[in-house]
N, C-alpha and C. Protein backbone atom coordinates (compact mmCIF):
# COMPACT_ATOMS: atom_id res chain seq x y z
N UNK A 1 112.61 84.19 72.10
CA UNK A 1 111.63 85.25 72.23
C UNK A 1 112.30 86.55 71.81
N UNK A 2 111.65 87.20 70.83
CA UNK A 2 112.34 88.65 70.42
C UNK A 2 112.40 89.21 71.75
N UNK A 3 113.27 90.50 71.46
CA UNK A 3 113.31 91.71 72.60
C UNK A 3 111.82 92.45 72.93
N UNK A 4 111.24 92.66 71.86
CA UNK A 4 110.34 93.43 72.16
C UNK A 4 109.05 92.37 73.18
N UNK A 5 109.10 91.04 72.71
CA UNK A 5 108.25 90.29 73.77
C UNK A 5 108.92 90.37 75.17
N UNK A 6 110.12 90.25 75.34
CA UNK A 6 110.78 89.94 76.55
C UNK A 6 110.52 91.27 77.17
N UNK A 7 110.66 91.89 76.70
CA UNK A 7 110.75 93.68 77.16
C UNK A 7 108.84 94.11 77.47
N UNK A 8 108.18 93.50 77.10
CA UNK A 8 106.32 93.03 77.07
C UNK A 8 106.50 92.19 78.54
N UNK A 9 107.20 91.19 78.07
CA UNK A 9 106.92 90.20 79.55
C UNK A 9 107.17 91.20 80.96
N UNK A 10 108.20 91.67 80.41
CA UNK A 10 108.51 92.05 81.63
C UNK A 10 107.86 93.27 82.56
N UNK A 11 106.80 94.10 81.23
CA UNK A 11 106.25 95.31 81.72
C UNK A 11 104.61 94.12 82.23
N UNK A 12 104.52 93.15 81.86
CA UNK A 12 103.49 92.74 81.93
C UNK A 12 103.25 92.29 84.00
N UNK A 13 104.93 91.64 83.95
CA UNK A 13 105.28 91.35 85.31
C UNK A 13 105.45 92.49 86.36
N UNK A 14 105.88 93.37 85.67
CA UNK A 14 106.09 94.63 87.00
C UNK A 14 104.52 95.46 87.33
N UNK A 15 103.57 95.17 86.02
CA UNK A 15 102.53 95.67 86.17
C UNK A 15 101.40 94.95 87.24
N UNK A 16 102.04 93.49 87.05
CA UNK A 16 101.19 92.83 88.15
C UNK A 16 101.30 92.65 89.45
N UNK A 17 102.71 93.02 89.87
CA UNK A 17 103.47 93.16 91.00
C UNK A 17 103.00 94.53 91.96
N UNK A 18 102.84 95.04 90.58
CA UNK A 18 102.61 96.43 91.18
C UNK A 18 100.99 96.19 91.38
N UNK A 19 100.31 96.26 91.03
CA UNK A 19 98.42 95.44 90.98
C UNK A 19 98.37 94.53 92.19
N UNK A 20 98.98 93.95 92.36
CA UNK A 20 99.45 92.70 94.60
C UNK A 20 99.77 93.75 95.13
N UNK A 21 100.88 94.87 95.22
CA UNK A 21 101.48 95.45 96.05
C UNK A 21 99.76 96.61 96.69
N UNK A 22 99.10 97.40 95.08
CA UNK A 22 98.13 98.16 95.78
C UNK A 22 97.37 97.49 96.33
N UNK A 23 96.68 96.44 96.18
CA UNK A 23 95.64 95.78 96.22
C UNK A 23 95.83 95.28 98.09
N UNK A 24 97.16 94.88 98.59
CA UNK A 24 97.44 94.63 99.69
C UNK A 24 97.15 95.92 100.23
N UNK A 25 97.74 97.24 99.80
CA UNK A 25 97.56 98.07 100.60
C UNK A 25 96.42 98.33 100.93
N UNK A 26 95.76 98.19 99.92
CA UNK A 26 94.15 98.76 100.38
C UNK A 26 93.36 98.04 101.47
N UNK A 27 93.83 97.37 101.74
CA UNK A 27 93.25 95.38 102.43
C UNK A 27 93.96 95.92 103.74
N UNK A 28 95.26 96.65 103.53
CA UNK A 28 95.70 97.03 105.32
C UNK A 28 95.04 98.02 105.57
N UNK A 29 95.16 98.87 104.97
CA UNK A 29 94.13 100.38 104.88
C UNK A 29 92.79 99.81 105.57
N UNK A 30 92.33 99.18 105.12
CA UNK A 30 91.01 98.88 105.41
C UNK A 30 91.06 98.52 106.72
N UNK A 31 91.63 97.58 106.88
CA UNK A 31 91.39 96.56 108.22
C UNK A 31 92.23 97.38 109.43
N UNK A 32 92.95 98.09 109.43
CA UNK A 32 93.88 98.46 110.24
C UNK A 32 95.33 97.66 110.46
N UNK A 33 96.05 98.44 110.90
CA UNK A 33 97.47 98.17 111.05
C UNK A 33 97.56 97.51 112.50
N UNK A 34 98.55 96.54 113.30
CA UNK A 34 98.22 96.36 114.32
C UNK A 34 99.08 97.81 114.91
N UNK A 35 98.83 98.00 116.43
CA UNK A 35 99.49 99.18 117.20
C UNK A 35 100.29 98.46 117.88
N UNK A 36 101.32 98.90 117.86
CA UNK A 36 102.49 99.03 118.53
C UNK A 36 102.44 99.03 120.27
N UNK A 37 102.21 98.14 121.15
CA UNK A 37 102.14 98.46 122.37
C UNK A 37 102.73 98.85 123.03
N UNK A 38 104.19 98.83 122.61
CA UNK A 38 105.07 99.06 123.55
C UNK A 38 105.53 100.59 123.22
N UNK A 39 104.00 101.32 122.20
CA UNK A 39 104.89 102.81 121.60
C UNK A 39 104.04 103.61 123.00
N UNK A 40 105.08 104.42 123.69
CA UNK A 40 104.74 105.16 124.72
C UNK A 40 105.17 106.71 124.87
N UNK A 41 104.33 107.35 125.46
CA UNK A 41 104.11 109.07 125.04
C UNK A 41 105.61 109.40 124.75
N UNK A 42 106.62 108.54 125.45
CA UNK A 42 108.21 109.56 124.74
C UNK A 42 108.97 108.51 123.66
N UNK A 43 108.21 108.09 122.87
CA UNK A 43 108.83 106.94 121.82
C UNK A 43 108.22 108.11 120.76
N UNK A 44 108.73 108.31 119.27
CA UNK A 44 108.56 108.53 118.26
C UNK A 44 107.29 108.11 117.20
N UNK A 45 106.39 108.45 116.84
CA UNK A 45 105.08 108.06 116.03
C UNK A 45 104.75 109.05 115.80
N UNK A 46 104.62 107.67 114.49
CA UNK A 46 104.22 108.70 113.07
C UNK A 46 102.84 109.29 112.58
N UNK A 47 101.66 108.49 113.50
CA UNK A 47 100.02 108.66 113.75
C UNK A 47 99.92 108.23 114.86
N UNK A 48 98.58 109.14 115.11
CA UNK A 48 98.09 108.71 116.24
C UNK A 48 97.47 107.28 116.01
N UNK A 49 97.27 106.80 117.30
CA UNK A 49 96.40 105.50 117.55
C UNK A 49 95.19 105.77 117.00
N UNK A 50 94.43 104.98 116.94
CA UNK A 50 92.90 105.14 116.70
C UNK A 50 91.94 103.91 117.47
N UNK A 51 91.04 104.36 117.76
CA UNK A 51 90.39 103.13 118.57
C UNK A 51 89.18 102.67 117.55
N UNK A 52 89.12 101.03 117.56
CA UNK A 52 88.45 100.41 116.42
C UNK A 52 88.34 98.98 117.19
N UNK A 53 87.43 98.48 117.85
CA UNK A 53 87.40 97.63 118.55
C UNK A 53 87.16 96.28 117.63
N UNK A 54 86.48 96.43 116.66
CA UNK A 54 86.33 95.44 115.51
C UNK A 54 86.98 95.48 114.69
N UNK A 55 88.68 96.05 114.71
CA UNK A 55 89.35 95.46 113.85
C UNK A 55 90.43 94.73 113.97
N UNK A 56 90.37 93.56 113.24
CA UNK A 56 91.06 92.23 113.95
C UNK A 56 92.41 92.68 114.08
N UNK A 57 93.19 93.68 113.78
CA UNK A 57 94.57 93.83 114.13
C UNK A 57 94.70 94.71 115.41
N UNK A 58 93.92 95.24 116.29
CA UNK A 58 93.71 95.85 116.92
C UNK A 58 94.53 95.13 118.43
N UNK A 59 95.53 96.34 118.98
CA UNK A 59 96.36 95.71 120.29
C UNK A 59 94.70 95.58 121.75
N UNK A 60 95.72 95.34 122.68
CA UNK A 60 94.98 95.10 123.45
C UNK A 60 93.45 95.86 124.28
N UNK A 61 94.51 96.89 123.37
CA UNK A 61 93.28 98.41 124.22
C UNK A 61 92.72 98.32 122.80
N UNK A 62 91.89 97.83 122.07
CA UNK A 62 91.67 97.72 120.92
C UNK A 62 91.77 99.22 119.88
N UNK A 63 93.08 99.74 120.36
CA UNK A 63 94.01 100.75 119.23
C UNK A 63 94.47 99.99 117.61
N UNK A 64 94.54 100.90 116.46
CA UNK A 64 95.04 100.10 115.74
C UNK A 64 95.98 101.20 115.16
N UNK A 65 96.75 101.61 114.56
CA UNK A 65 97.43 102.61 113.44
C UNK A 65 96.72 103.24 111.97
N UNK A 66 95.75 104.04 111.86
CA UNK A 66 95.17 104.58 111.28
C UNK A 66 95.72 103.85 110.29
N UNK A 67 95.44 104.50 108.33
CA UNK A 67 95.85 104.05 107.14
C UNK A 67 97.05 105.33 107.16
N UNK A 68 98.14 104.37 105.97
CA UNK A 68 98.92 105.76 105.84
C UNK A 68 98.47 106.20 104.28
N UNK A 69 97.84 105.83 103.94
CA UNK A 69 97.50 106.33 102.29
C UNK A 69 95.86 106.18 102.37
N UNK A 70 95.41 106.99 101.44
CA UNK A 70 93.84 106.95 101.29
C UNK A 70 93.56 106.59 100.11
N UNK A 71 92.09 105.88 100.04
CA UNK A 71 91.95 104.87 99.00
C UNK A 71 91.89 104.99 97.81
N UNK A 72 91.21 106.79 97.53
CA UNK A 72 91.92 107.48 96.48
C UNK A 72 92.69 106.92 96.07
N UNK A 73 93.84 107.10 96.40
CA UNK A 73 95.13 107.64 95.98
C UNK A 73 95.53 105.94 95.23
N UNK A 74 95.30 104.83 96.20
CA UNK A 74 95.13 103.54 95.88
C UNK A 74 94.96 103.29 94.81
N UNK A 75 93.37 103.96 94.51
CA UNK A 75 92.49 103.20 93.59
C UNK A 75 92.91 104.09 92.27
N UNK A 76 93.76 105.09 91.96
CA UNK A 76 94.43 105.48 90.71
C UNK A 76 95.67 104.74 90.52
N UNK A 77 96.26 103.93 91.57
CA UNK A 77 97.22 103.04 91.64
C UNK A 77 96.89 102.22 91.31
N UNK A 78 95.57 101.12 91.60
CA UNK A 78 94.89 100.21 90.60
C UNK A 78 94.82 100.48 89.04
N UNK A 79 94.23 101.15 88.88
CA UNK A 79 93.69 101.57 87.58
C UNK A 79 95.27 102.17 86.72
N UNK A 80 96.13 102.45 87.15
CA UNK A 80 97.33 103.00 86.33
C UNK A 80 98.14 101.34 86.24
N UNK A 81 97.78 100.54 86.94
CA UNK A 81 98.68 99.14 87.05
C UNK A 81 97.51 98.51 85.98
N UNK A 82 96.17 98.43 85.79
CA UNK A 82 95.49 98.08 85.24
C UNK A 82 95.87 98.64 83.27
N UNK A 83 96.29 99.59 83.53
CA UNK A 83 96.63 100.16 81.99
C UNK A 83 98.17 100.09 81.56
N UNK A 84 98.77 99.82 82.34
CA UNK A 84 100.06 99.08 82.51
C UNK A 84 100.27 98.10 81.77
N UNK A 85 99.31 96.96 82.20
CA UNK A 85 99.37 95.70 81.96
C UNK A 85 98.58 95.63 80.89
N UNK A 86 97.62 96.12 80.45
CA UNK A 86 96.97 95.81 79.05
C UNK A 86 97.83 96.50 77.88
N UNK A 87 98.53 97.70 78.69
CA UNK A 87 99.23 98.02 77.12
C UNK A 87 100.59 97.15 76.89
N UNK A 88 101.10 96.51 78.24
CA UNK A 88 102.19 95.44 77.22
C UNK A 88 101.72 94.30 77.14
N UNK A 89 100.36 93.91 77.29
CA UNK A 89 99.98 93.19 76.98
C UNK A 89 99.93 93.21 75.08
N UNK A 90 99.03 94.52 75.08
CA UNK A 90 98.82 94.31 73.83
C UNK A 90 100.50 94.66 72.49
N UNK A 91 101.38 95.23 72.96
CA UNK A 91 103.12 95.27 72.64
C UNK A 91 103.14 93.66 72.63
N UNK A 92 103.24 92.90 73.62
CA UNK A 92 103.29 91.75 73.55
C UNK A 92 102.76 90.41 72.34
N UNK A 93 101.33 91.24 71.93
CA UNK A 93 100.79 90.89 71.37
C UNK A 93 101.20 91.21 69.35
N UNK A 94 100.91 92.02 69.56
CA UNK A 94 101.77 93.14 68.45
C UNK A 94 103.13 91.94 68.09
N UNK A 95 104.25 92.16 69.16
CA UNK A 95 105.01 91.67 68.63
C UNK A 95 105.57 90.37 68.00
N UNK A 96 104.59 89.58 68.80
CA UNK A 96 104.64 88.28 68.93
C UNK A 96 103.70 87.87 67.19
N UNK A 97 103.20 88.93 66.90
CA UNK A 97 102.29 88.57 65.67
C UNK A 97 103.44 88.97 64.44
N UNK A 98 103.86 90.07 64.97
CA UNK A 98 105.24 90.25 63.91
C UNK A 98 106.29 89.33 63.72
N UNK A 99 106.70 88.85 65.08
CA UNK A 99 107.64 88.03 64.68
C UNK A 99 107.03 86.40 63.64
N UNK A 100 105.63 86.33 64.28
CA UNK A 100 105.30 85.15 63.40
C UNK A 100 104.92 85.55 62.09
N UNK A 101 105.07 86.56 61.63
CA UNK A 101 104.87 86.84 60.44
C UNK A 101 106.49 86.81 59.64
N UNK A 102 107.31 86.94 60.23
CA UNK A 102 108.68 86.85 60.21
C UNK A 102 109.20 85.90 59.65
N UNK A 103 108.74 84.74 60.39
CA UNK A 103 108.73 83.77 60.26
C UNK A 103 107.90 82.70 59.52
N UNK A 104 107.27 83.04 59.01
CA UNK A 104 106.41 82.81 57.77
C UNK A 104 106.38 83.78 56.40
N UNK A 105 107.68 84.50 56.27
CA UNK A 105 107.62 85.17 55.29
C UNK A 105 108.90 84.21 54.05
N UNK A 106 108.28 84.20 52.47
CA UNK A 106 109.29 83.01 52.05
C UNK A 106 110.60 83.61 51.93
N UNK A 107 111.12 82.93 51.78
CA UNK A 107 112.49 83.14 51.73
C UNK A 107 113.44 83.36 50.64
């Protein structure tokens, strides 16, 4: 495989990694984080609790840990992993047509 495919594969892989990584976040975002029970008024935290009785991660007092990112911010994280991956897709593509032209050129 030329460099320039391998160097494609690989933007193709970090682009999709990165596309699981937002996509989870948004899915915790959503649902809530579980809370920490054992965090008590002289322990360190980073948000407040929030009360959400219908969300399945929710501790006993049905508290959960707010989101730490908003979906905004997410959903330009989608869409920048989304253009990520189509442009080494198409490098990928590109190159892979060059090299077979390469290789079909006479000799």
């Amino acid at each position: 495989m030329g460099s320039g495919m391998s160097i494609s594969a690989a933007g193709i892989q970090a682009a999709s990694r990165w596309f699981g990584a937002t996509a989870s976040n948004i899915v915790m975002d959503t649902s809530g984080k579980p809370a920490d029970p054992s965090n008590n008024a002289g322990s360190l935290q980073t948000s407040p609790l929030a009360y959400d009785p219908q969300a399945p991660y929710a501790n006993m007092q049905a508290m959960i840990n707010p989101p730490d990112s908003d979906l905004a911010t997410e959903m330009v994280h989608l869409r920048e992993a989304k253009n990520s991956f189509e442009a080494n897709l198409a490098a990928f593509k590109a190159s892979s047509q060059m090299f077979k032209s390469l290789l079909d050129a006479p000799a």
